[in-house]
C-alpha atoms as a PDB file:
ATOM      1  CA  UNK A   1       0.000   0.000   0.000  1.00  0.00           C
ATOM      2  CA  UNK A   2       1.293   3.486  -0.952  1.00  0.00           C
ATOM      3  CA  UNK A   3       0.676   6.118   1.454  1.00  0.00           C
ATOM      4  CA  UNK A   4       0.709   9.851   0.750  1.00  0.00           C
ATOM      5  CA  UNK A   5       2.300  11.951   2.930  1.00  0.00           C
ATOM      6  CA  UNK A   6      -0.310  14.767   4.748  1.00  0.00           C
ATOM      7  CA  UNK A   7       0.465  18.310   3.850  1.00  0.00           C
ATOM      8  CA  UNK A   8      -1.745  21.388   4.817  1.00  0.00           C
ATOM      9  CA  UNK A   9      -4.132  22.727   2.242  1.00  0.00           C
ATOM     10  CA  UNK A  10      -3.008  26.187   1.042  1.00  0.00           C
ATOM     11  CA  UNK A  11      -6.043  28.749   0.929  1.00  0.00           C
ATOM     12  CA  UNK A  12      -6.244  28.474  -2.897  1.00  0.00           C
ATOM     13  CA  UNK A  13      -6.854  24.693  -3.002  1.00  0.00           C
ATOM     14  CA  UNK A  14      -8.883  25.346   0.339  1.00  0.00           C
ATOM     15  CA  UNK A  15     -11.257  27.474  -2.180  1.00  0.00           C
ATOM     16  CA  UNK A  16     -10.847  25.040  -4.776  1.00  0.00           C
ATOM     17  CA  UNK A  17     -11.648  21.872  -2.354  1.00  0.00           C
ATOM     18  CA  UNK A  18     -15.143  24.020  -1.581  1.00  0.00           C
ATOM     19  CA  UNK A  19     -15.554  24.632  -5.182  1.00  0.00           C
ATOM     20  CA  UNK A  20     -15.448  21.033  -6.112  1.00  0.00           C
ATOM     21  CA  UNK A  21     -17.657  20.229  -2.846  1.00  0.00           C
ATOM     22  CA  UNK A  22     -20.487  22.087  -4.312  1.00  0.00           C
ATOM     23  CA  UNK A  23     -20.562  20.788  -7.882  1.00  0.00           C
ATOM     24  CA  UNK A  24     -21.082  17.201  -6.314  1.00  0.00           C
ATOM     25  CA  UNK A  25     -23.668  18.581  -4.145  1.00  0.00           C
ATOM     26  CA  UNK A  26     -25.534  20.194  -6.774  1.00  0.00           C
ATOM     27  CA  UNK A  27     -25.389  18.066  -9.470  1.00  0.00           C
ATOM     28  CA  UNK A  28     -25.520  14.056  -9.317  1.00  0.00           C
ATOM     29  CA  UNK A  29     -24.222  14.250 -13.480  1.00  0.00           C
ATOM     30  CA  UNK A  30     -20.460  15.541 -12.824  1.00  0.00           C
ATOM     31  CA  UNK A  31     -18.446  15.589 -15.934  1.00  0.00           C
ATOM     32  CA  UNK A  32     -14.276  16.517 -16.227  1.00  0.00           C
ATOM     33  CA  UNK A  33     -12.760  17.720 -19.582  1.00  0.00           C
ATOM     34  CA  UNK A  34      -9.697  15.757 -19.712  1.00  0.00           C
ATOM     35  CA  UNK A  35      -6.483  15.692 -21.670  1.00  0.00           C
ATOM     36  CA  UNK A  36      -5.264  18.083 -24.596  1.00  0.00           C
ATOM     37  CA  UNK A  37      -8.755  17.481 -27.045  1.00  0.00           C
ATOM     38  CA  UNK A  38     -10.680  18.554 -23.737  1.00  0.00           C
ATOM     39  CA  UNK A  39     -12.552  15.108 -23.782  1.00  0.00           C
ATOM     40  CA  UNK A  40     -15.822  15.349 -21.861  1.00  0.00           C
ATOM     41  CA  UNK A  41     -16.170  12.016 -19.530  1.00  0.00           C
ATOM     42  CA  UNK A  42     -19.351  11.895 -17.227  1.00  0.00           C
ATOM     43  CA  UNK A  43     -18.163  10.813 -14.060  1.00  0.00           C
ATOM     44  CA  UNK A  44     -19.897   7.689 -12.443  1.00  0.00           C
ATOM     45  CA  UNK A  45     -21.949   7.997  -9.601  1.00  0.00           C
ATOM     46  CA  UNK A  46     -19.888   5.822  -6.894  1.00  0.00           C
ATOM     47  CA  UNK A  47     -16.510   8.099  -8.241  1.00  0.00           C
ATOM     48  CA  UNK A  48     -18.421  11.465  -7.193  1.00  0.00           C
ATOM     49  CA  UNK A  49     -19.576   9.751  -3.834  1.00  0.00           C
ATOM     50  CA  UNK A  50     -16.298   8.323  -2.899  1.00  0.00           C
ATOM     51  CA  UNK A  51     -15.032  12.131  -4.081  1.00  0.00           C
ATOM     52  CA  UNK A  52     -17.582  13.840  -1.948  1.00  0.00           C
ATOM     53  CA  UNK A  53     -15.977  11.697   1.221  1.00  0.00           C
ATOM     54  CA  UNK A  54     -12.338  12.403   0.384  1.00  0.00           C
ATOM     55  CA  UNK A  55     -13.279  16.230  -0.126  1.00  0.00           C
ATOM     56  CA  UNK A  56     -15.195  16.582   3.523  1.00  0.00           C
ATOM     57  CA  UNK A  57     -11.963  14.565   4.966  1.00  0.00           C
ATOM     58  CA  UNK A  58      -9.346  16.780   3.519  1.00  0.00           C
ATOM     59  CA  UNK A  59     -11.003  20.102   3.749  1.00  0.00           C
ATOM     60  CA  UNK A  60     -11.034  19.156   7.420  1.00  0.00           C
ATOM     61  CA  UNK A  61      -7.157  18.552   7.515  1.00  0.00           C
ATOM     62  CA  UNK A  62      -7.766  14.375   7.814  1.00  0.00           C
ATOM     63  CA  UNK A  63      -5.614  12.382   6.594  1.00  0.00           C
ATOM     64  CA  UNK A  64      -7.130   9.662   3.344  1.00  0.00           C
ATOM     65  CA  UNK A  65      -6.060   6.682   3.295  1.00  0.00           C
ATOM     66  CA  UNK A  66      -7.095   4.321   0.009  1.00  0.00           C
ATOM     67  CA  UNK A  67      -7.089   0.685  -0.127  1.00  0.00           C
ATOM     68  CA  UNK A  68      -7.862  -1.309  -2.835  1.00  0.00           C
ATOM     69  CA  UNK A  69      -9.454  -4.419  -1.611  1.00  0.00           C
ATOM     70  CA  UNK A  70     -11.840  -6.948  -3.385  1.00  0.00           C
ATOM     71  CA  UNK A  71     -14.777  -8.032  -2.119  1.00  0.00           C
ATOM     72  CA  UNK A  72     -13.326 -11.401  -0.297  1.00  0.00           C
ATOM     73  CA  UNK A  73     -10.583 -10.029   2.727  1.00  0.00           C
ATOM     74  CA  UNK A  74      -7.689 -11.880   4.018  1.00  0.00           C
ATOM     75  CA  UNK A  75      -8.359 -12.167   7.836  1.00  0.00           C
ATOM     76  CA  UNK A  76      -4.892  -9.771   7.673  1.00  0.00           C
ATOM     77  CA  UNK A  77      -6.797  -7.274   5.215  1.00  0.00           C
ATOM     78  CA  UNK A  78     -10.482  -7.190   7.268  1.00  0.00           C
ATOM     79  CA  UNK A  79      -8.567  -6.631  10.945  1.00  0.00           C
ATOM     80  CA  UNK A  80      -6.606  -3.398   9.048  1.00  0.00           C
ATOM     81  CA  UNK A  81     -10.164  -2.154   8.107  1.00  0.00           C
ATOM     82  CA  UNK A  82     -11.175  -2.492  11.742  1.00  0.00           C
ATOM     83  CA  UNK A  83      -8.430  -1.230  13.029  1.00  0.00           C
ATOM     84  CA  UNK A  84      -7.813  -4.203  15.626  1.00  0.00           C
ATOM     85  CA  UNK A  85      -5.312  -7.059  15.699  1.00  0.00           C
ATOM     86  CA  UNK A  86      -5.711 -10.532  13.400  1.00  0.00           C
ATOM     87  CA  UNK A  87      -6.040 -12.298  16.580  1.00  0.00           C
ATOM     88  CA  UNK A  88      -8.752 -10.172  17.698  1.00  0.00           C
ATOM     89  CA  UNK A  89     -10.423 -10.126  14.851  1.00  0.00           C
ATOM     90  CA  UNK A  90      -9.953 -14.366  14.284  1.00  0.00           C
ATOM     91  CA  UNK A  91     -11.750 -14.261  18.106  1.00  0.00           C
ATOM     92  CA  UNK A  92     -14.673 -12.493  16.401  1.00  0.00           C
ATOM     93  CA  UNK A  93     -15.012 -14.764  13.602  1.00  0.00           C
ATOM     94  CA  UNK A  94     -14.960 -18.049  15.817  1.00  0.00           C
ATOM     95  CA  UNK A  95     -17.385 -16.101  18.417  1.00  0.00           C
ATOM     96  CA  UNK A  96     -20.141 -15.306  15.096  1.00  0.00           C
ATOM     97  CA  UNK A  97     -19.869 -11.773  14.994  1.00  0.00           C
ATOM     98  CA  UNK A  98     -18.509 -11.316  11.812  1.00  0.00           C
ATOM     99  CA  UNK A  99     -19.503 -14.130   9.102  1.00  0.00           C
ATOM    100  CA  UNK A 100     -16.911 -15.928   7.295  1.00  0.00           C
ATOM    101  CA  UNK A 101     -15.892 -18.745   4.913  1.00  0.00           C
ATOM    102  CA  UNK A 102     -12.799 -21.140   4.742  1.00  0.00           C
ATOM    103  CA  UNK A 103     -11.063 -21.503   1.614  1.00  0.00           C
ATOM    104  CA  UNK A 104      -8.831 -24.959   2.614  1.00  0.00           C
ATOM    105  CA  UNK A 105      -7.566 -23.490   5.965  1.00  0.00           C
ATOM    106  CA  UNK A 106      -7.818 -19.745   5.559  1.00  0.00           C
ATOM    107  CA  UNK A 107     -10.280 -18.340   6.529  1.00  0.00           C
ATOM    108  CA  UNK A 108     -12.301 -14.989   3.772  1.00  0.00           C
ATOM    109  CA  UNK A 109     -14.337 -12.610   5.231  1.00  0.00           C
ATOM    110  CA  UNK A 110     -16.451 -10.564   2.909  1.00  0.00           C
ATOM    111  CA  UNK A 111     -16.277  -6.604   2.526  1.00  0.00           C
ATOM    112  CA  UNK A 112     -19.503  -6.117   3.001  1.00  0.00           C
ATOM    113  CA  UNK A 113     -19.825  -8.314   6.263  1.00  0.00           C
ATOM    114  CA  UNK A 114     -16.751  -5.922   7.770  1.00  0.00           C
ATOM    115  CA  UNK A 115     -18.157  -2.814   7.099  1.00  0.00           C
ATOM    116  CA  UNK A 116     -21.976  -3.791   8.501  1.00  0.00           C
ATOM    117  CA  UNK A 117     -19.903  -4.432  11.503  1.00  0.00           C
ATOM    118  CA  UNK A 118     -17.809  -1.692  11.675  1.00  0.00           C
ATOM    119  CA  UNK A 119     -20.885   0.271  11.227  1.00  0.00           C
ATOM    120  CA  UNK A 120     -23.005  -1.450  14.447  1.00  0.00           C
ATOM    121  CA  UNK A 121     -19.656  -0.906  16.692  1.00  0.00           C
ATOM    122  CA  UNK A 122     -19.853   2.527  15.681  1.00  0.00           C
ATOM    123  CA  UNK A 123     -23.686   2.500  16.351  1.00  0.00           C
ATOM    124  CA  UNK A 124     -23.553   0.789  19.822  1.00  0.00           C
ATOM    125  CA  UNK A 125     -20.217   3.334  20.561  1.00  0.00           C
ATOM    126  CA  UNK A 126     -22.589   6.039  19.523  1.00  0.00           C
ATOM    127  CA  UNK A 127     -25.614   4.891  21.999  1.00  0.00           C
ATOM    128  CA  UNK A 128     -23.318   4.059  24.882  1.00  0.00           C
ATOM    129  CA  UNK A 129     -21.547   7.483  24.860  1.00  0.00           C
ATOM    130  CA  UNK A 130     -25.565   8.923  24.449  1.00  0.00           C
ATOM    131  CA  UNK A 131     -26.224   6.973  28.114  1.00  0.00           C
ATOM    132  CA  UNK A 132     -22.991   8.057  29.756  1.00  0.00           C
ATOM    133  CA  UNK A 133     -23.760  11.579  28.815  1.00  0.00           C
ATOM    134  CA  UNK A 134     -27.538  11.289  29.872  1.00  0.00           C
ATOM    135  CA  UNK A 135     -26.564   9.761  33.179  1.00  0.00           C
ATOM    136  CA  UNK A 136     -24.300  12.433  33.837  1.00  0.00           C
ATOM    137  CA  UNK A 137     -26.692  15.001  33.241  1.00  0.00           C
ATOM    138  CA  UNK A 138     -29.077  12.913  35.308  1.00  0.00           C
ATOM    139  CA  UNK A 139     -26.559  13.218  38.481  1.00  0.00           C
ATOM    140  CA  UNK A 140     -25.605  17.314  37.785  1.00  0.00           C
ATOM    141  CA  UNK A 141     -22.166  16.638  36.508  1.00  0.00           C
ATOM    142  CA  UNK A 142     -23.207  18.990  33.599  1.00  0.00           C
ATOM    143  CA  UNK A 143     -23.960  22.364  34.730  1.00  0.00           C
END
């Protein structure tokens, strides 16, 4: 994996960043003139949404990271996504929280299976830090 080095946004591609920002908001049909005969390609809609993301991430000095992955993960590939260790993330497997299939004696784990669990961790994070924040309200530790 290649990884790009962070480096501020200078206020004229800070301007352009918004610029760009707002053509994918207004319009779903975004299309780039491209190379010396000023080609016109429509861009597709999943390019403009995965655009839209890297935009709101960089215009609020995050760093992007891009990984091209296929649909079936390495155990190795799906515990990077998460974020945890391969041994961690074997423990959910064998415990049913994330589905998976062998393939002789590795074990796959779909995309699509990682992300709908990254997304109810992030959920139940979400709630729990809702309750904490209730029940300190609830006992005046807010004022």
């Amino acid at each position: 994996m290649q990884t790009l080095e962070h480096e501020p946004l200078l206020p004229d591609e800070r301007s352009a960043l918004e610029k760009i920002s707002r053509m994918l908001a207004d319009d779903p049909h975004v299309s780039l003139l491209i190379g010396d005969e000023k080609e016109v390609v429509e861009l597709p809609k999943a390019v403009c949404q995965m655009l839209k993301q890297i935009i709101r991430h960089m215009a609020n000095d995050r760093t992007v990271f891009l990984v091209p992955m296929g649909p079936i993960l390495t155990t190795q590939e799906a515990a990077d996504i998460l974020g945890v260790s391969r041994p961690y993330l074997i423990k959910l497997l064998e415990e049913g929280e994330i589905p998976f299939s062998t393939v002789g004696t590795h074990r796959r784990v779909h995309m699509r299976d990682v992300l709908a669990y990254q997304k109810q961790r992030e959920k139940e994070q979400e709630e729990a830090l809702n309750e904490l924040t209730r029940l300190s309200q609830e006992m005046g530790l807010y004022d």
